[in-house]
C-alpha atoms as a PDB file:
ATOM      1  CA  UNK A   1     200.666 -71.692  25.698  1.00  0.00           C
ATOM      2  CA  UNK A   2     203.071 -68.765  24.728  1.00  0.00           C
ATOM      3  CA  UNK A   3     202.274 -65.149  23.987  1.00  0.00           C
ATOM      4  CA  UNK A   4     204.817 -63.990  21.915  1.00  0.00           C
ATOM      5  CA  UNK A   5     205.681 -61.011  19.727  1.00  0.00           C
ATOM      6  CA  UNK A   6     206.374 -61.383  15.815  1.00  0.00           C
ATOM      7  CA  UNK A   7     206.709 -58.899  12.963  1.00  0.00           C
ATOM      8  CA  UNK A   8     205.311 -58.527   9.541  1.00  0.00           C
ATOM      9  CA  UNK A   9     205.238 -56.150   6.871  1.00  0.00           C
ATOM     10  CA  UNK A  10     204.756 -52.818   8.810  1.00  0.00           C
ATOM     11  CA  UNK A  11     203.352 -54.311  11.873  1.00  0.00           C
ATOM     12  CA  UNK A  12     204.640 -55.831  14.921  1.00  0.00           C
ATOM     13  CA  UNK A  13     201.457 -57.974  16.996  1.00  0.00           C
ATOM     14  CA  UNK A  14     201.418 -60.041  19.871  1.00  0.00           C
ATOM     15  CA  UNK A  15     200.044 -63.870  19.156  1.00  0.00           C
ATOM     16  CA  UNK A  16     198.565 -66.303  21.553  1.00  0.00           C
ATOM     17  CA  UNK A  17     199.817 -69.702  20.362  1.00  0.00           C
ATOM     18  CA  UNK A  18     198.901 -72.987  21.956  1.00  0.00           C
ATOM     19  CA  UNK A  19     198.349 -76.267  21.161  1.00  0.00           C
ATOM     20  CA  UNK A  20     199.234 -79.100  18.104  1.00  0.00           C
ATOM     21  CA  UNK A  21     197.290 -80.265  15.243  1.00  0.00           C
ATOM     22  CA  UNK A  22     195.955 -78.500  12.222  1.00  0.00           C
ATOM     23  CA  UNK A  23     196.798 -75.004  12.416  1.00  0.00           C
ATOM     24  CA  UNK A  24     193.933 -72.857  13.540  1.00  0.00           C
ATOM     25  CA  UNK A  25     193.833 -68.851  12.491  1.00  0.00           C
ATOM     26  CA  UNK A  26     191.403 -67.170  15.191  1.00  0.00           C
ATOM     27  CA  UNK A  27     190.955 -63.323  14.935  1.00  0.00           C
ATOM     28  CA  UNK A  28     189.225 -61.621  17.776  1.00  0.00           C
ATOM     29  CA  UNK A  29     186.401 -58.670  17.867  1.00  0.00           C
ATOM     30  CA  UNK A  30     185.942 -55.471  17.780  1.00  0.00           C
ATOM     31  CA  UNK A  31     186.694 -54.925  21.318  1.00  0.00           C
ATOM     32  CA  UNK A  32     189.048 -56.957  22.552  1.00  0.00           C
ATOM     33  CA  UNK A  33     191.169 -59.754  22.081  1.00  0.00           C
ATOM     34  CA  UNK A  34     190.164 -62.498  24.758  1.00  0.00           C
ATOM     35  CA  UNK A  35     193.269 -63.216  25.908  1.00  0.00           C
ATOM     36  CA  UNK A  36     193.968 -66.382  27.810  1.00  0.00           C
ATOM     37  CA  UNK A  37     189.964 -67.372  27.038  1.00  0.00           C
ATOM     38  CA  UNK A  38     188.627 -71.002  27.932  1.00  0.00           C
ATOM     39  CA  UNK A  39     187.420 -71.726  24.726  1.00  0.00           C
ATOM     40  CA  UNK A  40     190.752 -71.350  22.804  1.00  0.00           C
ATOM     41  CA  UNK A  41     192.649 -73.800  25.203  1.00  0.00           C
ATOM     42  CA  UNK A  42     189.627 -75.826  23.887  1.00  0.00           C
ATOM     43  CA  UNK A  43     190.177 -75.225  20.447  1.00  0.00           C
ATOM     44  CA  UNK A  44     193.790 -76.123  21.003  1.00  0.00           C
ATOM     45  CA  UNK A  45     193.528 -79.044  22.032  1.00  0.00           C
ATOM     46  CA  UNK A  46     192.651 -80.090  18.645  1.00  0.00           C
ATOM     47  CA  UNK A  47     194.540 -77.437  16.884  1.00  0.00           C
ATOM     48  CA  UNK A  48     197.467 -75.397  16.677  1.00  0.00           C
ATOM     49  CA  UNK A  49     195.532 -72.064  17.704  1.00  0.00           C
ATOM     50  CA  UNK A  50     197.195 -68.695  16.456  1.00  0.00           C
ATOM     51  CA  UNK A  51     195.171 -66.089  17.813  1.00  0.00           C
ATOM     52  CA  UNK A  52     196.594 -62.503  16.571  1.00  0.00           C
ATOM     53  CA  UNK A  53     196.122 -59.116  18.362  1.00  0.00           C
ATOM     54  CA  UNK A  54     195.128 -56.852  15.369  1.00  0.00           C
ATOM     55  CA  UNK A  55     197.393 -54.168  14.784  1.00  0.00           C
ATOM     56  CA  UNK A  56     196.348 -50.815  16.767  1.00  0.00           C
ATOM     57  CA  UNK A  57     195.043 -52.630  19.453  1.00  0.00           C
ATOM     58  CA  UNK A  58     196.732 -53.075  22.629  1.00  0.00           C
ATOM     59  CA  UNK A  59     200.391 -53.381  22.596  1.00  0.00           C
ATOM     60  CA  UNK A  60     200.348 -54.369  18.546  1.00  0.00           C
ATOM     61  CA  UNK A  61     201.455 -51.730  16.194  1.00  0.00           C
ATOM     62  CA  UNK A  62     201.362 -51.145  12.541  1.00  0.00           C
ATOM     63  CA  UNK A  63     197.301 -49.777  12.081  1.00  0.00           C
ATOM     64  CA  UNK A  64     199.030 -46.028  10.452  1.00  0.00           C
ATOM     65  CA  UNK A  65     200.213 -47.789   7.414  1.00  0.00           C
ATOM     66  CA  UNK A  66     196.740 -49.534   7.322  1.00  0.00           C
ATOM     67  CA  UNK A  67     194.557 -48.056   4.441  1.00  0.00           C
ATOM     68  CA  UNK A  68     191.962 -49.838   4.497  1.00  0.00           C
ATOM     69  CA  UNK A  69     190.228 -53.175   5.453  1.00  0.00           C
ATOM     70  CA  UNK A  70     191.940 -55.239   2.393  1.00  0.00           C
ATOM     71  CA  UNK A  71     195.233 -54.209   3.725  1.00  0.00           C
ATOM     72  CA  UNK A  72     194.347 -55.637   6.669  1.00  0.00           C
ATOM     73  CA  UNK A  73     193.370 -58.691   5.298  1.00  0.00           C
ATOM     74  CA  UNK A  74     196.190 -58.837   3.234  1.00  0.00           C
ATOM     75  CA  UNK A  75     198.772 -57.921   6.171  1.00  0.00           C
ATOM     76  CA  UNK A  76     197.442 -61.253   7.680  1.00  0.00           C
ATOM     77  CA  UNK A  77     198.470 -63.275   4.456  1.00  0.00           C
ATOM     78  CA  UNK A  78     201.855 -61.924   5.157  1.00  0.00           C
ATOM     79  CA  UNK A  79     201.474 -63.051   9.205  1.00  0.00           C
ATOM     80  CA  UNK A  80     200.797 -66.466   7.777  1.00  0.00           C
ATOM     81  CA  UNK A  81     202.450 -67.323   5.048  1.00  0.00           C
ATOM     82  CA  UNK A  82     205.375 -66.189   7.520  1.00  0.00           C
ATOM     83  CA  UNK A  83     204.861 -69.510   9.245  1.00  0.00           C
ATOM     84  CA  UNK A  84     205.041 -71.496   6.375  1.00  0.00           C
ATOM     85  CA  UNK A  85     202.346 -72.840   6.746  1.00  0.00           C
ATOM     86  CA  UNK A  86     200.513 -73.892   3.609  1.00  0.00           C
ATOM     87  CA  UNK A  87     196.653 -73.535   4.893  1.00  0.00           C
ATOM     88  CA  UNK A  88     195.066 -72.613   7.961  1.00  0.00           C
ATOM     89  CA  UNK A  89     192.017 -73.130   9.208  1.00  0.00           C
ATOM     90  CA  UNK A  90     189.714 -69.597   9.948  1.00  0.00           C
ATOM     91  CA  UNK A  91     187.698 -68.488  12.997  1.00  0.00           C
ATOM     92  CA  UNK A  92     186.430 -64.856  12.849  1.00  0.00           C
ATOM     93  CA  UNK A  93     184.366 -63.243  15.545  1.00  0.00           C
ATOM     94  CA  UNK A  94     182.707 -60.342  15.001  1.00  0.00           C
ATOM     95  CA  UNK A  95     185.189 -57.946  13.283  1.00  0.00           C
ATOM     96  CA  UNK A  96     187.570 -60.450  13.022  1.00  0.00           C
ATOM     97  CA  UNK A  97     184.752 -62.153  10.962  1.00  0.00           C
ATOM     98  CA  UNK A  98     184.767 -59.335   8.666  1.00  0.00           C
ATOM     99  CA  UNK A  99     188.599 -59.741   8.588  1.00  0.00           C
ATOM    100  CA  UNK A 100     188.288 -63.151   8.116  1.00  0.00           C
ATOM    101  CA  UNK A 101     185.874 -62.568   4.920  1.00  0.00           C
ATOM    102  CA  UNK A 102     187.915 -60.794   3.317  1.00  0.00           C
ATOM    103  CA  UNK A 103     191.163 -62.601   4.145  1.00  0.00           C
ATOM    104  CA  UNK A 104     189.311 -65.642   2.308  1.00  0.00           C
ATOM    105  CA  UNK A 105     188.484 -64.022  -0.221  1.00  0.00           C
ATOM    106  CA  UNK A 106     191.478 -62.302  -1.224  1.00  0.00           C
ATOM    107  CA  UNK A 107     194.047 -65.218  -0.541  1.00  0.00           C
ATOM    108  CA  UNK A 108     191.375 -68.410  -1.598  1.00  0.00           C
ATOM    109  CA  UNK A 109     194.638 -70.475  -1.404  1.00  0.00           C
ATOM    110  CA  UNK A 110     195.737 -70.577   2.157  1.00  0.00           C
ATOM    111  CA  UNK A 111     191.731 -71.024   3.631  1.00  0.00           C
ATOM    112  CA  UNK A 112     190.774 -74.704   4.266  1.00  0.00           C
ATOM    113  CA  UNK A 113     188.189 -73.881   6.308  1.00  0.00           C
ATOM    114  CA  UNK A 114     186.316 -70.653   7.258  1.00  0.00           C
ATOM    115  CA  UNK A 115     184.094 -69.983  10.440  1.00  0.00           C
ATOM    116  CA  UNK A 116     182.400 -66.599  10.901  1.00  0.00           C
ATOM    117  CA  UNK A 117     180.728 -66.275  14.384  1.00  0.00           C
ATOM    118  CA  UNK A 118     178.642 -63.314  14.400  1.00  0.00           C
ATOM    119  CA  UNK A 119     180.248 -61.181  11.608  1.00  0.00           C
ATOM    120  CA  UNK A 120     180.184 -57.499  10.663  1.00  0.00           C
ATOM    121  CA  UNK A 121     180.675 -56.707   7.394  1.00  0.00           C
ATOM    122  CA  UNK A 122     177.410 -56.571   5.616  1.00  0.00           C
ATOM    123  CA  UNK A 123     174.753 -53.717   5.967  1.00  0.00           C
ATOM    124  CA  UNK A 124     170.847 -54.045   5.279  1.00  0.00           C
ATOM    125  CA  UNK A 125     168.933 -51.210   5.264  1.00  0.00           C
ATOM    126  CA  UNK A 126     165.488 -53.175   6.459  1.00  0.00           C
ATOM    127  CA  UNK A 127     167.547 -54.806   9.358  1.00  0.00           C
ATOM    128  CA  UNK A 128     170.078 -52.523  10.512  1.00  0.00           C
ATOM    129  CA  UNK A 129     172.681 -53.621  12.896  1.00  0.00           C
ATOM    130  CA  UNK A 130     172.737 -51.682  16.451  1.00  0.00           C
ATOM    131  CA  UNK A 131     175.599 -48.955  16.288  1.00  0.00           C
ATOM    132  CA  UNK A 132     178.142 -50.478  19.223  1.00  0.00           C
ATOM    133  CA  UNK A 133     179.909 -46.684  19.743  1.00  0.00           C
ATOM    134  CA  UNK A 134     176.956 -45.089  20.613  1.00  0.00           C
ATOM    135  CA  UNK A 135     175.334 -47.636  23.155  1.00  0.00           C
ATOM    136  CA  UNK A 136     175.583 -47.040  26.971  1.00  0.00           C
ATOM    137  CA  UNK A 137     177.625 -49.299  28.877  1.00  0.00           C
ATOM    138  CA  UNK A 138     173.955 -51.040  30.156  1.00  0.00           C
ATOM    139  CA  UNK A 139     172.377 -50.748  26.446  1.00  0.00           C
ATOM    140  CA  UNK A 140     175.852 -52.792  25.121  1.00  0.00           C
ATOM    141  CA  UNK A 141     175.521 -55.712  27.915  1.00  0.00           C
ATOM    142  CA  UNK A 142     171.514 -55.969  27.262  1.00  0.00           C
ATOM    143  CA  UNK A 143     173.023 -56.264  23.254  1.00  0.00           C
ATOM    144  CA  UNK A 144     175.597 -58.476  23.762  1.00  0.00           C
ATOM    145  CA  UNK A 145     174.635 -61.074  26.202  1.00  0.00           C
ATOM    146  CA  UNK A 146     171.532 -63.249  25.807  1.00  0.00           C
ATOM    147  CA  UNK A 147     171.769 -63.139  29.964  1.00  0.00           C
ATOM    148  CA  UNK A 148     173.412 -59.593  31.200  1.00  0.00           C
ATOM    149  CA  UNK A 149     173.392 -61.099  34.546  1.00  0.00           C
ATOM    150  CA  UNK A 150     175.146 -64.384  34.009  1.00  0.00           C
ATOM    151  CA  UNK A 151     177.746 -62.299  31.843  1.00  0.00           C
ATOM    152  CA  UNK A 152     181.064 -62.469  33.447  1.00  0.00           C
ATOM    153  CA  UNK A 153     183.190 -60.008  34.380  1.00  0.00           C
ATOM    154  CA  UNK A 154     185.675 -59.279  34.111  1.00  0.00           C
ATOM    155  CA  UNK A 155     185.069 -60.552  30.247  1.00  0.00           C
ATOM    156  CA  UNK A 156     188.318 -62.683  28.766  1.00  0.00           C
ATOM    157  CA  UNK A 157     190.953 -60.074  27.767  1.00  0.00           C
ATOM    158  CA  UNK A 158     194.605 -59.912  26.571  1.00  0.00           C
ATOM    159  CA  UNK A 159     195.079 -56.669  29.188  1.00  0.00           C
ATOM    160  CA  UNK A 160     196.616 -57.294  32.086  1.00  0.00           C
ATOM    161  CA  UNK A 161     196.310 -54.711  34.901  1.00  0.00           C
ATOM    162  CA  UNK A 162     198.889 -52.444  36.163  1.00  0.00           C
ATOM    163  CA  UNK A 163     198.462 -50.462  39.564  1.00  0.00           C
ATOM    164  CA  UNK A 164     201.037 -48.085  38.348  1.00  0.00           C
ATOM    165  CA  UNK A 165     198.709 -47.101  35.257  1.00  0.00           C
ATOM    166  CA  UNK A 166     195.290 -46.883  37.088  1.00  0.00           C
ATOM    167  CA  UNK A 167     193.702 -45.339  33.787  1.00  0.00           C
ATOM    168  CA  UNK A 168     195.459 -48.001  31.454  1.00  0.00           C
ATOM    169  CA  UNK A 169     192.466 -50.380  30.900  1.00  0.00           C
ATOM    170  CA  UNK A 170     190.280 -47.439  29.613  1.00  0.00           C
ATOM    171  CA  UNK A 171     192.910 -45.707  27.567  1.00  0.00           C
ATOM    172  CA  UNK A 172     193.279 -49.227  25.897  1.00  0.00           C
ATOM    173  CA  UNK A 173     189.490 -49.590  25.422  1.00  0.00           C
ATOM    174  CA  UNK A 174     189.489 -46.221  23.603  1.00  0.00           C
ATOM    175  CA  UNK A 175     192.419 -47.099  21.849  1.00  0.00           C
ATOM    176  CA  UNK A 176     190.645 -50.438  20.596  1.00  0.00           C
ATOM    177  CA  UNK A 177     187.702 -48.750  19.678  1.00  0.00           C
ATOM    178  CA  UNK A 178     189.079 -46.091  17.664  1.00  0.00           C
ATOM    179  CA  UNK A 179     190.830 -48.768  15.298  1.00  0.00           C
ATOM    180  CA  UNK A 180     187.449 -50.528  14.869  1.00  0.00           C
ATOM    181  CA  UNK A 181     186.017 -47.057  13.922  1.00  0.00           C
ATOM    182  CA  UNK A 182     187.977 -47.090  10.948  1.00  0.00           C
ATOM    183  CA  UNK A 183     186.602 -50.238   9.611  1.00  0.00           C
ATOM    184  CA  UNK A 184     182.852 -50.389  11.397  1.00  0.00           C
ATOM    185  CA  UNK A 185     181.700 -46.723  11.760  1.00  0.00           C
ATOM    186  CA  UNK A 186     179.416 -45.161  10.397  1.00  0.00           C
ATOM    187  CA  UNK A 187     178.391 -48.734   8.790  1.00  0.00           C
ATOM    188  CA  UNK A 188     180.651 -51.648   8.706  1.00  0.00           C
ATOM    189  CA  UNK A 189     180.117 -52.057   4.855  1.00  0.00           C
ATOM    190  CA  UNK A 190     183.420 -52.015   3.025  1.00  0.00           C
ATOM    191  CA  UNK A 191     182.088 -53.707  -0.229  1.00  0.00           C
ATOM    192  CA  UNK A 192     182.503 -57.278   1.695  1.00  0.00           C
ATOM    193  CA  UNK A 193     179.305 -58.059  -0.143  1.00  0.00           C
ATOM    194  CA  UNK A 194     181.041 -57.982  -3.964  1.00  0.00           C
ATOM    195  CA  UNK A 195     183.550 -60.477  -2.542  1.00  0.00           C
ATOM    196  CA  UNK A 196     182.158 -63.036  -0.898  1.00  0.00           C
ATOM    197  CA  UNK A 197     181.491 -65.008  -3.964  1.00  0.00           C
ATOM    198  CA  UNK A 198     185.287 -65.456  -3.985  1.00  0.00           C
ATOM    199  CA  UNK A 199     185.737 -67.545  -1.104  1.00  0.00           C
ATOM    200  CA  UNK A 200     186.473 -70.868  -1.772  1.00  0.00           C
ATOM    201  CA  UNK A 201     186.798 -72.301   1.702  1.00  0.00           C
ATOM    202  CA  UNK A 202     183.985 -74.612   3.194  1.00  0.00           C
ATOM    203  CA  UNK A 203     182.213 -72.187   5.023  1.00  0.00           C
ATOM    204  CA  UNK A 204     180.674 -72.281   8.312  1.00  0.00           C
ATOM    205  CA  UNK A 205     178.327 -69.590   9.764  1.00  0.00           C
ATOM    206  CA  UNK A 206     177.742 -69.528  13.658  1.00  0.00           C
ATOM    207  CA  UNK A 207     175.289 -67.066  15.028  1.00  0.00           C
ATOM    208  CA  UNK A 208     173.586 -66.303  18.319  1.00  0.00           C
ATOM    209  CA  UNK A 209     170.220 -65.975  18.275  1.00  0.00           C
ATOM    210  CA  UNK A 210     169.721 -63.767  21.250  1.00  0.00           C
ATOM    211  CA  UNK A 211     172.610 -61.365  19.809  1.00  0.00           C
ATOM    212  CA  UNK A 212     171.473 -57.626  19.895  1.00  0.00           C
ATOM    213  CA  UNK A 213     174.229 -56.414  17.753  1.00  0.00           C
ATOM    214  CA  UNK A 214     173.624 -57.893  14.631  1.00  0.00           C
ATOM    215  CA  UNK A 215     170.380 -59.345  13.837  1.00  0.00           C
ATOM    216  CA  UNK A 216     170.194 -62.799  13.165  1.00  0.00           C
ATOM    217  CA  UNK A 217     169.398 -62.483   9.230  1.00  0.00           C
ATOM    218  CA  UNK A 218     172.853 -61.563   8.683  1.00  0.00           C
ATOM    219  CA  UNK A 219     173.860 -65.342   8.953  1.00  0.00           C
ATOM    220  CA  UNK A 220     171.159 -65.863   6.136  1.00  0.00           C
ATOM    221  CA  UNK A 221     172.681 -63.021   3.805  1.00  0.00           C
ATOM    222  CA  UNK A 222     176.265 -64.673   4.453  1.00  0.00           C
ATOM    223  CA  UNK A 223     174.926 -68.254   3.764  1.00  0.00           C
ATOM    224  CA  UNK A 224     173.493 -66.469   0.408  1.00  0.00           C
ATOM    225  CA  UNK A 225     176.477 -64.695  -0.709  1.00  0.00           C
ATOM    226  CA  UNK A 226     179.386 -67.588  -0.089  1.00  0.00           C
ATOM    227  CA  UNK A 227     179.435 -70.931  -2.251  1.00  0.00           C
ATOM    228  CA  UNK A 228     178.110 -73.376  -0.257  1.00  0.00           C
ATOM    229  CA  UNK A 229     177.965 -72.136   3.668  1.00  0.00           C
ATOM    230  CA  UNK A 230     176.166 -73.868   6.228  1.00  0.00           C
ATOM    231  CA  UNK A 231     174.441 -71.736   9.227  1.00  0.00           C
ATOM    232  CA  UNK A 232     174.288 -72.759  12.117  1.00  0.00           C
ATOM    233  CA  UNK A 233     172.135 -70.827  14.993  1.00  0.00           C
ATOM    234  CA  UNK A 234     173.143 -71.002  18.353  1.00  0.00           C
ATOM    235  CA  UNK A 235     170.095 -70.580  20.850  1.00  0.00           C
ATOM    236  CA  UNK A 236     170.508 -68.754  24.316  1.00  0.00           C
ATOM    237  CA  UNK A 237     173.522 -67.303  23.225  1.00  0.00           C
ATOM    238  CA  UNK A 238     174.012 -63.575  22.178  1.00  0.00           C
ATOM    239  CA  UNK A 239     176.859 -61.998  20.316  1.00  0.00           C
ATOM    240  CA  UNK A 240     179.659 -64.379  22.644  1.00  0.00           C
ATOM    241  CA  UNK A 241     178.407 -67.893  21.772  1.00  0.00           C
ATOM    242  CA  UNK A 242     181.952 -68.844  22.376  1.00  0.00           C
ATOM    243  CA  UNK A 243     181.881 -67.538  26.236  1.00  0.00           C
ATOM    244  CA  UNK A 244     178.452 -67.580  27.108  1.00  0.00           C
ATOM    245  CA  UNK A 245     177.713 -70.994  25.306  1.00  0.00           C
ATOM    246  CA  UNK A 246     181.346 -72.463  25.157  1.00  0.00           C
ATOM    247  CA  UNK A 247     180.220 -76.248  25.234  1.00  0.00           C
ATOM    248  CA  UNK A 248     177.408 -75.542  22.374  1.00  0.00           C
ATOM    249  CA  UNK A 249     179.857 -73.125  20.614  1.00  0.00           C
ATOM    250  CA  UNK A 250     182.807 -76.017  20.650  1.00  0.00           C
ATOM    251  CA  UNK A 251     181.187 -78.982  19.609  1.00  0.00           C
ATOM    252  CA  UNK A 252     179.501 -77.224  16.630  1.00  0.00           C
ATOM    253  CA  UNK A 253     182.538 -75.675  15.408  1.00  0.00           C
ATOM    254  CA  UNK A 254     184.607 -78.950  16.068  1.00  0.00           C
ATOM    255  CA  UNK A 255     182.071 -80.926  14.664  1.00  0.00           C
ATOM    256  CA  UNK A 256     182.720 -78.480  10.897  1.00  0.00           C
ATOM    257  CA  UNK A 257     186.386 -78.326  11.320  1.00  0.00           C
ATOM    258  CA  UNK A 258     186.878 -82.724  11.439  1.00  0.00           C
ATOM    259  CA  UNK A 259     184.377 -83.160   8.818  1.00  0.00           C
END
């Protein structure tokens, strides 16, 4: 496993790489990125696993020049066709699902495979999804987790504590938060919906039915608006299926990816 630091276009982001085998995009939430999680030294066993810190969170840079959520996606075609790489396989979770949308859509070409795990990036009105910035700390754990108590903490996180900055993991929290503002808030619908008919990659859709966030009819409305997605609805498991059902979460994915 290396974390290292690479540059493209305007932005400079720190990438968890490990593992051989096809090469595996993940892109994290709207939180945090997980860091040294379990479940991608699972995925890479099988894979070559790039997992990007978006840019504006933690120590990446480049969100100023960012105008809006297709430069984002588009600033990750740069990231990989930087690799030379001539396809990846796609894991989004939640705003990285949006990200991952969108990347699929706009560069078809370089998406084998595409796996949204409980995505942002469409709005109903009849089913609205729970508003994550305005939810006390209690209110987001009773959201996110289908068990609060078995939730572990800390949760999997690129941060690594510093006793010299006692105020450094909450200044980063803010930090993160205020870059997924500018894509989720007031409603995380950035016209995803219009493009989704683009993507070309088999498509996978992996939800948690005990997820508070984003009701579970979302996976239904993505399922509807790409070519030929599957759903696939994992039970006890809220908005983390990956960390609070890894097992479930890998097999199922695993089980789309060798097919």
């Amino acid at each position: 496993m290396a974390l290292t630091t690479q540059e493209f276009g305007e932005s400079r982001v720190r990438v968890w790489i490990a593992g051989s085998g096809p090469d595996l995009l993940f892109l994290h939430g709207y939180e945090q990125h997980p860091g040294d999680a379990s479940f991608l030294h699972r995925l890479a066993e099988h894979h070559t696993v790039y997992a990007p810190e978006h840019p504006g969170y933690g120590e990446s840079t480049g969100f100023e020049s960012l105008r809006d959520i297709i430069d984002l996606a588009l600033r990750y075609r740069q990231l990989v066709e930087s690799w030379g790489i001539e396809s990846v396989d796609v894991i989004g979770h939640c705003l990285g699902g949006m990200i991952a949308a969108e990347f699929a859509a706009t560069s078809p070409h370089l998406v084998r495979r595409l796996v949204l795990v409980d995505a942002w990036g469409l709005w109903r009105d009849d089913q609205q999804p729970a508003d994550p910035f305005v939810l006390t700390e209690d209110e987001l754990a009773q959201a996110k987790w289908h068990d609060p108590a078995t939730a572990p903490n800390p949760e999997p996180s690129i941060f690594q504590p510093d006793p010299s900055r006692p105020h450094a993991a909450m200044l980063t929290r803010g930090q993160n938060l205020g870059v997924a503002g500018k894509f989720m808030w007031p409603i995380p619908d950035r016209g995803l919906r219009r493009r989704l008919p683009f993507v070309k990659a088999q498509t996978l859709v992996v939800h948690g039915e005990s997820d508070g966030l984003i009701p579970a009819v979302y996976a239904e409305e993505f399922q509807q608006l790409i070519p030929d997605a599957e759903v696939a609805r994992l039970p006890a498991a809220g908005h983390l299926p990956m960390i609070e059902r890894e097992d479930d979460f890998i097999d199922t994915v695993e089980a789309f990816l060798i097919r």
